[in-house]
Protein backbone atom coordinates (compact mmCIF):
# COMPACT_ATOMS: atom_id res chain seq x y z
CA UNK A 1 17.89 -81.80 -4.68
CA UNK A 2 20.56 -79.05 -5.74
CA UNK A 3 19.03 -75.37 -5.44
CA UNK A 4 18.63 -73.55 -8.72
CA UNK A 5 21.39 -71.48 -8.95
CA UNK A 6 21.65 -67.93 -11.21
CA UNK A 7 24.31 -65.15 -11.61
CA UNK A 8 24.74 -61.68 -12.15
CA UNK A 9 27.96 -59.77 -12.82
CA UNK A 10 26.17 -57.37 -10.55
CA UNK A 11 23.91 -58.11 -7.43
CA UNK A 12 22.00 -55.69 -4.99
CA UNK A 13 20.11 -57.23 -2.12
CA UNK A 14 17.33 -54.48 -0.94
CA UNK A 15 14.89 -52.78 -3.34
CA UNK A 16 14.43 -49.90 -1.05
CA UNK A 17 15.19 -46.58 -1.68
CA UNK A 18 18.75 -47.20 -1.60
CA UNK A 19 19.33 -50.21 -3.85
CA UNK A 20 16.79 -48.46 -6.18
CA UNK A 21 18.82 -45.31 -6.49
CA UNK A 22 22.50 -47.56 -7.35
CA UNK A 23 20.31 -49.55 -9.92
CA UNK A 24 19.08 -47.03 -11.90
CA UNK A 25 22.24 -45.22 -11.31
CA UNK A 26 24.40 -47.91 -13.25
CA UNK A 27 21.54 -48.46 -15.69
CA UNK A 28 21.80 -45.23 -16.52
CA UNK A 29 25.57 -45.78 -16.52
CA UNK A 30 25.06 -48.69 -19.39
CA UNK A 31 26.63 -50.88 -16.66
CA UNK A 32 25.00 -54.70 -17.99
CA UNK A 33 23.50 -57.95 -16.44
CA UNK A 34 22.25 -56.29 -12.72
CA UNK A 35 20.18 -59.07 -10.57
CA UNK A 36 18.01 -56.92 -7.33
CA UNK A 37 16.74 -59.14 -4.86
CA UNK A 38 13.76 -57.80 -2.86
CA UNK A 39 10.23 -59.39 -1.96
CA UNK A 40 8.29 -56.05 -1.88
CA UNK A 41 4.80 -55.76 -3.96
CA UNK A 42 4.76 -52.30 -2.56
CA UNK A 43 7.50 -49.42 -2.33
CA UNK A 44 7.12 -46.77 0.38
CA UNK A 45 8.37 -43.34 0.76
CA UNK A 46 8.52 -43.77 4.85
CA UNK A 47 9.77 -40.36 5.60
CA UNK A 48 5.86 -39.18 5.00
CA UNK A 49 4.66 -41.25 7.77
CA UNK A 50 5.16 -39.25 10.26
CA UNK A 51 3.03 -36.55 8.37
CA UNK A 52 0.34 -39.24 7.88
CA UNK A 53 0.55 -39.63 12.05
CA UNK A 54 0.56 -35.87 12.27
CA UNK A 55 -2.69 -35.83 10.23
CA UNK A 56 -1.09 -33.61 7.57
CA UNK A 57 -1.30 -36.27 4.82
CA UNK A 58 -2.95 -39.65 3.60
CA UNK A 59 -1.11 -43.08 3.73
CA UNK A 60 -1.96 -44.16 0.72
CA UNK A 61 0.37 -41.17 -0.71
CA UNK A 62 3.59 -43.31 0.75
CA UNK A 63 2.97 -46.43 -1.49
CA UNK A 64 3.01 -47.35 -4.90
CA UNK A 65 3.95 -50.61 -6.50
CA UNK A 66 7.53 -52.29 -6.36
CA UNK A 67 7.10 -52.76 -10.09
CA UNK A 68 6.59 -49.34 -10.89
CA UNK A 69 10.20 -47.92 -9.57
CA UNK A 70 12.16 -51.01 -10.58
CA UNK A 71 14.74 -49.61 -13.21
CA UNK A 72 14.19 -50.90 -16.68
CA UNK A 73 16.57 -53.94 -17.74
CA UNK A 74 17.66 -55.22 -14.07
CA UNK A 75 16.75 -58.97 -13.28
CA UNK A 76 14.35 -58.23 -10.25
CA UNK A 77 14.63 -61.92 -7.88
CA UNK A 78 11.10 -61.42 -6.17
CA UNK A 79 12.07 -63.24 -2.48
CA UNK A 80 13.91 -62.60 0.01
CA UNK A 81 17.46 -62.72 0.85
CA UNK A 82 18.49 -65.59 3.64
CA UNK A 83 22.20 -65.23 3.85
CA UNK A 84 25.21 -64.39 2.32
CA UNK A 85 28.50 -66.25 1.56
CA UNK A 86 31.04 -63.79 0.66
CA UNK A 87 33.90 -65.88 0.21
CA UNK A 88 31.72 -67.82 -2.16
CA UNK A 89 30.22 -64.97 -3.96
CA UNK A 90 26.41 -66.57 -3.16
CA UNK A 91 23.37 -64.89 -1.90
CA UNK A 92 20.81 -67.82 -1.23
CA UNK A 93 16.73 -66.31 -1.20
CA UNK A 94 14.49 -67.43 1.25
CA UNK A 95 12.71 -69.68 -1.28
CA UNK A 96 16.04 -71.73 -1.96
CA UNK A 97 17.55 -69.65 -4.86
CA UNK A 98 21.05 -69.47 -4.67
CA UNK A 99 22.30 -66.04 -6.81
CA UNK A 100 26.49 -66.27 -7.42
CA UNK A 101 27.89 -62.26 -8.14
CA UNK A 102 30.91 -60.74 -9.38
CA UNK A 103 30.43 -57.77 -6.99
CA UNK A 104 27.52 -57.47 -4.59
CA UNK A 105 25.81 -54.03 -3.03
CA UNK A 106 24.46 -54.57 0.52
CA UNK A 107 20.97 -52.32 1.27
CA UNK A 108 18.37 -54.43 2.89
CA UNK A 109 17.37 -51.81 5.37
CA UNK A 110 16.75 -52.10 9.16
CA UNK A 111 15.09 -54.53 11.39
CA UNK A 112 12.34 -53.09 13.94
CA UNK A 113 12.87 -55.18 17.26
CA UNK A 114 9.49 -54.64 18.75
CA UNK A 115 10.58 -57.74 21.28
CA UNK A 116 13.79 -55.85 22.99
CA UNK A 117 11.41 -53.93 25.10
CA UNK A 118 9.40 -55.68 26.98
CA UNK A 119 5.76 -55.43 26.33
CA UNK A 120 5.72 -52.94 23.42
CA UNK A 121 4.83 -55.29 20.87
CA UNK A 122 1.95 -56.32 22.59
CA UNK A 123 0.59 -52.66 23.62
CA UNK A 124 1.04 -52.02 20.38
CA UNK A 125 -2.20 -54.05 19.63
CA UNK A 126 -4.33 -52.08 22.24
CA UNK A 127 -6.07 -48.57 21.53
CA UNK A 128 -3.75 -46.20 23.28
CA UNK A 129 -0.21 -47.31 21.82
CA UNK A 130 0.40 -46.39 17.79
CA UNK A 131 4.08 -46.00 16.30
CA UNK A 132 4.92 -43.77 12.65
CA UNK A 133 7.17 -46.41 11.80
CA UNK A 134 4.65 -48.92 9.96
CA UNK A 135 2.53 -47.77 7.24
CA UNK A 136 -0.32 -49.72 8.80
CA UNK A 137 -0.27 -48.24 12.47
CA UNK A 138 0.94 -44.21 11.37
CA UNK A 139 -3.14 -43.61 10.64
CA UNK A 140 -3.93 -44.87 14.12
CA UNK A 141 -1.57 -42.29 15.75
CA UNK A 142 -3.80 -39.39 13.92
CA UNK A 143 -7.03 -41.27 15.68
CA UNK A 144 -5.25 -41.20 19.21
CA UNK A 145 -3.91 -37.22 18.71
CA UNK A 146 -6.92 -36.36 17.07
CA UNK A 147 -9.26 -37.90 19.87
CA UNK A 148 -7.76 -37.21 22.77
CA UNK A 149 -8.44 -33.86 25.00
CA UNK A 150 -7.14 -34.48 27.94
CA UNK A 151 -4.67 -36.66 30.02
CA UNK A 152 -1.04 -37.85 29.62
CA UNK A 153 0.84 -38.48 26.22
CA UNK A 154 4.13 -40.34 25.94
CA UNK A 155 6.41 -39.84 23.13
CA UNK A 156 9.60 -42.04 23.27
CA UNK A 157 12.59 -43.25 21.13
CA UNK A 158 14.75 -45.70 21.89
CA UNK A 159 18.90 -45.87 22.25
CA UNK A 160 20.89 -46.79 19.31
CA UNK A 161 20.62 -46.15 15.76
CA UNK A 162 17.47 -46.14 13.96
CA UNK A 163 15.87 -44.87 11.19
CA UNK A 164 14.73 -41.23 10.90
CA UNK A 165 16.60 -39.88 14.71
CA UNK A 166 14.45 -36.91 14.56
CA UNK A 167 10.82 -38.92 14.12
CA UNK A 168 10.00 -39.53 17.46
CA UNK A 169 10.52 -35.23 18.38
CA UNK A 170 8.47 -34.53 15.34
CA UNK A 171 5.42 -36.26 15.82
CA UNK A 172 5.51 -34.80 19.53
CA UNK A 173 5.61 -31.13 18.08
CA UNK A 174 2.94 -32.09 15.26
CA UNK A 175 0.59 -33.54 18.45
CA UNK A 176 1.26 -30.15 20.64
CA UNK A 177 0.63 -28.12 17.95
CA UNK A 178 -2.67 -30.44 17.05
CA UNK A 179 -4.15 -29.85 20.57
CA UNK A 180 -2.51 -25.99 20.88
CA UNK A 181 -5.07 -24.94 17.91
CA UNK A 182 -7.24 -27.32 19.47
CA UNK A 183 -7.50 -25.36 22.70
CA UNK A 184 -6.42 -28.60 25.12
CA UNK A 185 -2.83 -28.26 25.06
CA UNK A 186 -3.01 -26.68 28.73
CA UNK A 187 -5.15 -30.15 29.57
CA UNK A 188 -2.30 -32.62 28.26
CA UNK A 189 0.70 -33.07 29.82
CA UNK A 190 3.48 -34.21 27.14
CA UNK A 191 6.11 -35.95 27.72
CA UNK A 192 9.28 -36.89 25.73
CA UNK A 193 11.66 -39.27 26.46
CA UNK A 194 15.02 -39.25 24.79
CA UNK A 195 18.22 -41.39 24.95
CA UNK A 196 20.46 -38.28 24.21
CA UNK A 197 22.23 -35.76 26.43
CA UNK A 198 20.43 -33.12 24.10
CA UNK A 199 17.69 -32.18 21.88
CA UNK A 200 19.94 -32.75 18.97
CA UNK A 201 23.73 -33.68 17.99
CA UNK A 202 24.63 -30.73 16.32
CA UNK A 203 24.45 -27.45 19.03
CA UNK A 204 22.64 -25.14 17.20
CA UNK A 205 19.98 -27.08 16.06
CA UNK A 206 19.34 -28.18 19.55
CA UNK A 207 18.82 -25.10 20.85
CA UNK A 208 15.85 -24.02 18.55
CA UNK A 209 14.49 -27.61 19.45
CA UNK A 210 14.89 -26.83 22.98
CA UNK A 211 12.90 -23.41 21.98
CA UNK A 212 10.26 -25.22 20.20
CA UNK A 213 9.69 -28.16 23.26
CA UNK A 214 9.70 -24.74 25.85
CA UNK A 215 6.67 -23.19 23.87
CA UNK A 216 4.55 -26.29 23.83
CA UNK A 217 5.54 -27.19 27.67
CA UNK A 218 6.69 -30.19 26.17
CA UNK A 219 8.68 -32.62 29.63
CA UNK A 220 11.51 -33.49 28.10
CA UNK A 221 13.44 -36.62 29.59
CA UNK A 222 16.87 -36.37 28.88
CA UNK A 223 19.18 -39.38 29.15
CA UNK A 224 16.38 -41.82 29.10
CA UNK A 225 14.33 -44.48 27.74
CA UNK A 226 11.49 -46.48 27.68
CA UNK A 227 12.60 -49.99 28.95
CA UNK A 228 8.38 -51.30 30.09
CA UNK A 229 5.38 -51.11 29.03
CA UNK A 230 2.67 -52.69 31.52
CA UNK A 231 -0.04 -52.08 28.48
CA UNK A 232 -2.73 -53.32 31.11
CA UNK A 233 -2.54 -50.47 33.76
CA UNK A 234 -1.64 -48.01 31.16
CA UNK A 235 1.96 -47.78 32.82
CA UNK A 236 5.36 -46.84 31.03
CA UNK A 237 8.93 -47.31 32.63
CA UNK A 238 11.04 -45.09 32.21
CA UNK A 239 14.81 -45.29 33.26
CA UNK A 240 17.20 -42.53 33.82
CA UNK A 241 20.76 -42.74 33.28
CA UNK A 242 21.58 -39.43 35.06
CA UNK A 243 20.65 -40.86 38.43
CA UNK A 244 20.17 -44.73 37.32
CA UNK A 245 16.90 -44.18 38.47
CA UNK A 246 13.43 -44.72 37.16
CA UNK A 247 9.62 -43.73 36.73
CA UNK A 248 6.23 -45.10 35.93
CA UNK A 249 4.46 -42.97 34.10
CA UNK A 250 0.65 -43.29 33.40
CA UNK A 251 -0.43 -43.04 29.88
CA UNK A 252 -3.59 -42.13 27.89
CA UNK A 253 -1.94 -41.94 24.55
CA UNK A 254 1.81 -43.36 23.45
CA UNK A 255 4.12 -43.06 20.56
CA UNK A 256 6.76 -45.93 20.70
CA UNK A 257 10.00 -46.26 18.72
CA UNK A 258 11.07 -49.79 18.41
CA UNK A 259 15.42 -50.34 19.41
CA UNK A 260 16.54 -51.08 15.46
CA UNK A 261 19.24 -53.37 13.90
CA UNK A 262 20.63 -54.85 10.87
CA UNK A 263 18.35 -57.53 10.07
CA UNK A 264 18.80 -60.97 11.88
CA UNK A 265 20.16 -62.79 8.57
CA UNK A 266 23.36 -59.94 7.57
CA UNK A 267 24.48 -60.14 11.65
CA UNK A 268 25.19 -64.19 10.92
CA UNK A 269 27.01 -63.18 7.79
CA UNK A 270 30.48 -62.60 7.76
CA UNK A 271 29.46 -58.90 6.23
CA UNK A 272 28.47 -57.85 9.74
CA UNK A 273 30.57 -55.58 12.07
CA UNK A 274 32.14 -58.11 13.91
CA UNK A 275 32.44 -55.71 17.29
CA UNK A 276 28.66 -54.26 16.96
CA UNK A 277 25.72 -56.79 18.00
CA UNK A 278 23.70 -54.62 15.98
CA UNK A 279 25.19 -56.78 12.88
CA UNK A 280 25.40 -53.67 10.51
CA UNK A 281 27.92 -54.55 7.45
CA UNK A 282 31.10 -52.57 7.85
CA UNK A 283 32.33 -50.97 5.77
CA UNK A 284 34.81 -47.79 4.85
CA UNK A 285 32.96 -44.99 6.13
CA UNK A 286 34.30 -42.88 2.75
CA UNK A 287 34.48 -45.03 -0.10
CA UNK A 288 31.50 -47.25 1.36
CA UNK A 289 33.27 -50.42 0.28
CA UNK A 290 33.51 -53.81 2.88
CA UNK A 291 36.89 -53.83 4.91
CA UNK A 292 37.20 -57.51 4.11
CA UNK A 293 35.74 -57.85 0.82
CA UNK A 294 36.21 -55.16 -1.97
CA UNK A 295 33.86 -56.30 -4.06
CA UNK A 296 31.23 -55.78 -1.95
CA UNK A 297 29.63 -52.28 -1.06
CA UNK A 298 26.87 -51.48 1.56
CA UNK A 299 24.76 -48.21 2.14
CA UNK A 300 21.68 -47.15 3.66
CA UNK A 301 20.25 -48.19 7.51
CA UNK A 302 21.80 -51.68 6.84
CA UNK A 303 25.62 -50.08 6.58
CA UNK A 304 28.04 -48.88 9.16
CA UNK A 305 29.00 -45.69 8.88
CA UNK A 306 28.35 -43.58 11.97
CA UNK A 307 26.00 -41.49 10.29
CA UNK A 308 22.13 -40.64 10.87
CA UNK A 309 20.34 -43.55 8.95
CA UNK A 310 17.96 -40.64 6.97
CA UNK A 311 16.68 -41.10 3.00
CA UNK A 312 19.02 -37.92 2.84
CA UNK A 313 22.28 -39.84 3.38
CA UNK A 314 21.41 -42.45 1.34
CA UNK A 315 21.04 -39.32 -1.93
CA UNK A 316 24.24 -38.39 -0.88
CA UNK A 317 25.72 -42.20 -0.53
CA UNK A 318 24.01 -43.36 -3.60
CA UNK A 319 26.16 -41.91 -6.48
CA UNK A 320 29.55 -42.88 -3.96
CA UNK A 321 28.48 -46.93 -4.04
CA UNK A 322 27.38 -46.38 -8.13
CA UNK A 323 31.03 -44.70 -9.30
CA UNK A 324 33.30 -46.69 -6.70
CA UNK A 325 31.26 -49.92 -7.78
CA UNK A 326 31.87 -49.03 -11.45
CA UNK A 327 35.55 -48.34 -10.85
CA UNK A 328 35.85 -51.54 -8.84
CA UNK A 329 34.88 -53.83 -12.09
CA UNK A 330 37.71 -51.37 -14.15
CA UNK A 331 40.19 -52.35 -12.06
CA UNK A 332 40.58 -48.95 -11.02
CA UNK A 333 41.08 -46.62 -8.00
CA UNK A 334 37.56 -45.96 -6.41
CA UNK A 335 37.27 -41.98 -6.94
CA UNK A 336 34.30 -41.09 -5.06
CA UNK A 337 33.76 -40.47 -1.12
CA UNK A 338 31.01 -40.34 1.46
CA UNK A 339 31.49 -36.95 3.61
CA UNK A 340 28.73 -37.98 6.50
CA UNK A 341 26.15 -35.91 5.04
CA UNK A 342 22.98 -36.37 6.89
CA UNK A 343 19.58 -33.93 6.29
CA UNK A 344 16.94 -34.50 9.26
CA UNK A 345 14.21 -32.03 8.27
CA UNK A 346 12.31 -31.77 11.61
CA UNK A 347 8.80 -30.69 11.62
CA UNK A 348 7.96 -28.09 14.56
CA UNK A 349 4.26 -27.62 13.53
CA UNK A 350 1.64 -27.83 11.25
CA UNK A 351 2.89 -25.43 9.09
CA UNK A 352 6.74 -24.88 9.92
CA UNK A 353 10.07 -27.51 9.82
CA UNK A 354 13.76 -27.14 10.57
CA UNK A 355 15.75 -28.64 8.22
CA UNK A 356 19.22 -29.35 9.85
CA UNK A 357 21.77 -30.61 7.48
CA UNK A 358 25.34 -32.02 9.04
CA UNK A 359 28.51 -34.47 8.04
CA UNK A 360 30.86 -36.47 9.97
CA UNK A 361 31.96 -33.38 11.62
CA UNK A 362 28.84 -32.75 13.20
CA UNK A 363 28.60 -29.00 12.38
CA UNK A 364 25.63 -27.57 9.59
CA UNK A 365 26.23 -28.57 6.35
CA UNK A 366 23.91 -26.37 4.54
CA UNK A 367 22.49 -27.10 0.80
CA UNK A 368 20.63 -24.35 -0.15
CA UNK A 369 23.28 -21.07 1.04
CA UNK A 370 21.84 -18.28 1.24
CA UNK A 371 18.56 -19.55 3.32
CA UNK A 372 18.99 -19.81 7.09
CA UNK A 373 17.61 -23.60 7.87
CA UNK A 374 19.10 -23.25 11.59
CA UNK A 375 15.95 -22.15 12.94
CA UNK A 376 11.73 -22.72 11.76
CA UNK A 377 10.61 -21.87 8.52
CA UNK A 378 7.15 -22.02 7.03
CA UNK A 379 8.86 -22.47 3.22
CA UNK A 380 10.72 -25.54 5.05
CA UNK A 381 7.28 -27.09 5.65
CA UNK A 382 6.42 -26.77 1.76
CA UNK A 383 9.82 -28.92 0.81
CA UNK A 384 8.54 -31.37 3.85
CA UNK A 385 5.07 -31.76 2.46
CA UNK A 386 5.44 -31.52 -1.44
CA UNK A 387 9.17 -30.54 -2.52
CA UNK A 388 10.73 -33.65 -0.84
CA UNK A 389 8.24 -36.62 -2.16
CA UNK A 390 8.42 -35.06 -5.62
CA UNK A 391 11.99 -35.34 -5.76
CA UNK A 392 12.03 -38.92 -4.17
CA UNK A 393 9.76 -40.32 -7.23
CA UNK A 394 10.34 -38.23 -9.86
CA UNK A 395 14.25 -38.00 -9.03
CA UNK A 396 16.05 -39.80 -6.38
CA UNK A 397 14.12 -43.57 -7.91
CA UNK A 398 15.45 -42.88 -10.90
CA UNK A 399 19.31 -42.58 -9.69
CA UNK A 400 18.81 -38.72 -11.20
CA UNK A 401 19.15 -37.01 -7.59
């Protein structure tokens, strides 16, 4: 039995933020006949999670339905994509749908690999393991923080790319602070595990990090990572690649970061970076169009460019993808370019947040002039909390940003 079969001049696999933003950019462009493939019921806004772990907001503030921030007039394919055949233009859907395209934009997001550390997944079911980066577990990290008044708390992140590189520092800080006001800071010993040589990529942003961690009497582990979790004894393992040596640490509370990749399907395509196993699709990391196949663009976690995978790159990659895509069905030269621009803003406590903003070249890249973001600010916290959310929904979903 032949697979039904559509077609859209244009195609975007990923209703996330990212393949929202294009659409409603080249709706808003008059650009016709758009298809968006994406299963969701729900649409998140994931960078409040790790408030909602903090304790400094409600889930249920993340979510609202797909339908609601679908652009007007796009052909929304409710399923999932399987794979992609770029040399026959055809995105077949999990249910058997097979969706030909004229040009095709690449954002499914990024695939959590619970499984590449050995028994995370399954201490993630038990009461003293929670992760920020599921909507259903970031209220049980709250519990944990909130409960616990003594002992030892583990706060990881794993090596490679993922999602949000400053998460796993910022629900450390929000915990510290938590237990400072709390009086039982001085009972807790925190530790935090990083991959990195340093608190941060860009210099002077580390340093205030490395200010922040010294004022809780946070243990940083530099040049590490969580490669065990023995969820039964309560055990992590912890390898250093200073000395390529290693630790068990006992736990009475953890925060895990699952290792992230493209998702399983894009590394079988030919889309995927054929010298990364973590199967991102590559593409130009200015004009954010394929190497092999110019009529197909990528952006967001699922794209590689060597930037930090943050909602604020994908503002800033957004309007690139909609006029180079645009300029790409004229025929013409693509005039826009990606500059690396990355925003991380970094919560240091419950009321205060360093927002560090940086390109390609790895130095600041500062919006907003004439404020100093280098260093903790309590108006920072505000644009966390309430300035940032209102400009995702009311903005950014509606390819206005």
């Amino acid at each position: 039995m032949t697979a039904p079969a559509v077609h859209h001049r244009i195609l975007i696999v990923g209703g996330g933020s990212a393949g929202i933003d294009v659409a409603a950019r080249l709706r808003r462009a008059r650009v016709p006949d758009i298809g968006l493939i994406d299963p969701a019921e729900t649409h998140y806004y994931q960078p409040l999670w790790t408030l909602v772990g903090g304790g400094c907001a409600k889930a249920k503030e993340s979510a609202r339905p797909q339908a609601s921030v679908m652009p007007k007039g796009i052909a929304w394919i409710k399923d999932a994509a399987h794979t992609i055949d770029p040399d026959q233009q055809t995105v077949t859907t999990a249910g058997g749908i097979r969706v030909r395209y004229d040009h095709l934009v690449v954002c499914p997001g990024i695939q959590l690999d619970w499984d590449k550390i050995p028994g995370m997944a399954a201490a993630m079911d038990t009461p003293m393991v929670s992760s920020n980066y599921t909507y259903a577990t970031a209220p049980k990290t709250w519990e944990l923080i909130r409960n616990l008044r003594s002992g030892t708390a583990v706060f990881t992140m794993p090596v490679g790319p993922i999602k949000c590189a400053g998460a796993p520092q910022k629900i450390a800080y929000l915990a510290a602070d938590h237990w400072r006001r709390q009086g039982v800071l001085k009972d807790i010993r925190v530790v935090l595990v990083l991959p990195t040589p340093t608190m941060f990529g860009v210099q002077v942003f580390a340093d205030e990090l490395e200010r922040v961690a010294a004022r809780y009497g946070i243990e940083v582990h530099k040049n590490s990572e969580l490669v065990e979790v023995d969820a039964d004894s309560r055990q992590a393992v912890i390898a250093d690649h200073n000395n390529r040596s290693g630790q068990t640490i006992g736990y009475d509370l953890m925060h895990v970061v699952p290792p992230q990749s493209a998702p399983d399907w894009l590394k079988q395509t030919a889309l995927a970076d054929p010298e990364s196993p973590a199967g991102y699709a590559h593409v130009d990391r200015n004009t954010l169009q394929h190497t092999r196949y110019p009529n197909v663009f990528a952006l967001g976690d699922a794209g590689s460019t060597p930037n930090s995978k943050t909602g604020a790159a994908i503002r800033k990659q957004a309007p690139v993808v909609a006029r180079n895509l645009i300029a790409t069905t004229r025929g013409e030269p693509l005039p826009a370019a990606y500059d690396g621009y990355a925003s991380c803003p970094l919560t240091t406590a419950r009321n205060k947040m360093l927002l560090a903003e940086f390109d390609y070249t790895m130095h600041p890249a500062p919006s907003i002039p004439f404020l100093d973001t280098t260093h903790e600010r309590t108006d920072m916290w505000y644009l966390k909390r309430y300035g940032l959310p209102a400009l995702y929904w009311n903005l950014m979903l509606r390819g206005r940003a």
